[in-house]
Protein backbone atom coordinates (compact mmCIF):
# COMPACT_ATOMS: atom_id res chain seq x y z
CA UNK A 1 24.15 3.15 16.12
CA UNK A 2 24.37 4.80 12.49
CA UNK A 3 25.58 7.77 10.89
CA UNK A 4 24.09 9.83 7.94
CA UNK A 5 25.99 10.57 4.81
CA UNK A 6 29.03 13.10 5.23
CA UNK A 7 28.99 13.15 8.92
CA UNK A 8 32.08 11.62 11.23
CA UNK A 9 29.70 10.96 14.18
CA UNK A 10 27.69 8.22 15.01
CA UNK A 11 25.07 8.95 16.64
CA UNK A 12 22.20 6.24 18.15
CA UNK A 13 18.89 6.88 16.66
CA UNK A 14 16.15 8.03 17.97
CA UNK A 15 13.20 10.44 18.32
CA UNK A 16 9.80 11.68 20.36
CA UNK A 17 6.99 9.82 21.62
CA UNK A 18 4.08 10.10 19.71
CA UNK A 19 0.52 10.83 22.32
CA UNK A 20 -0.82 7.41 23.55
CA UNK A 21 2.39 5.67 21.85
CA UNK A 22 4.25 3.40 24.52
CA UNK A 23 8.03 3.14 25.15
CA UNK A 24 8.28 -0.32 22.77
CA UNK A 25 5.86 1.11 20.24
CA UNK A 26 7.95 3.87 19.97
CA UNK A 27 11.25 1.82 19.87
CA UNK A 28 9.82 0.01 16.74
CA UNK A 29 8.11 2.96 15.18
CA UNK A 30 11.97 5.10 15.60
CA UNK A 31 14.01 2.25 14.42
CA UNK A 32 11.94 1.61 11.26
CA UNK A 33 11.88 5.05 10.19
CA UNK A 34 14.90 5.58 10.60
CA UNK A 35 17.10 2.58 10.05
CA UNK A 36 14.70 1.32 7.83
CA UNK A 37 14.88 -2.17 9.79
CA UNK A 38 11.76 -4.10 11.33
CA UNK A 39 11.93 -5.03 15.00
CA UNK A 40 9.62 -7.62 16.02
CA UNK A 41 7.42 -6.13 19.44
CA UNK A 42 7.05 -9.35 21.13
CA UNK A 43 10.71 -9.83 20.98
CA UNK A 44 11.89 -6.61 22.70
CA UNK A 45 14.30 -7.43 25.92
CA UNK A 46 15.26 -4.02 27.96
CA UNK A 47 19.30 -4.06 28.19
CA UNK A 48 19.43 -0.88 29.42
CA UNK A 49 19.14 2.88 29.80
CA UNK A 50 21.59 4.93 28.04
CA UNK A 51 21.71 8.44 27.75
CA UNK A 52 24.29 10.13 24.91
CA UNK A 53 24.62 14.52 24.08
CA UNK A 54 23.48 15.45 20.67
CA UNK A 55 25.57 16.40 17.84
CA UNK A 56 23.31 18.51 16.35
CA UNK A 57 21.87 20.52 18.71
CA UNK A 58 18.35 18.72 19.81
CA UNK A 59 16.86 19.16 16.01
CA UNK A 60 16.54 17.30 13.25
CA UNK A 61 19.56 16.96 10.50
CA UNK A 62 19.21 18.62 7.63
């Protein structure tokens, strides 16, 4: 989880599936950009599904 700058929510990051892009490329692609971290591919374990609303609204922060 993270939270941006001036917000009291955390919120877990993620985004949209780029065309052709599986669910781990996607994963890694997300997290980098942004959390600015580096997930290894090969390492990737599925935990779980979770599902959580959106604080703002389906778009992007500002």
């Amino acid at each position: 989880m993270t939270r941006d700058a001036g917000r009291d929510l955390f919120y877990f990051p993620g985004g949209t599936r780029e065309p052709g892009e599986s669910d781990n490329e996607t994963l890694v692609r997300e997290i980098e950009e942004e959390l600015q971290a580096v997930i290894v591919a090969g390492t990737l374990v599925h935990f779980g599904t979770f599902e959580t609303r959106s604080d703002h609204g389906g778009g992007k922060l500002p």
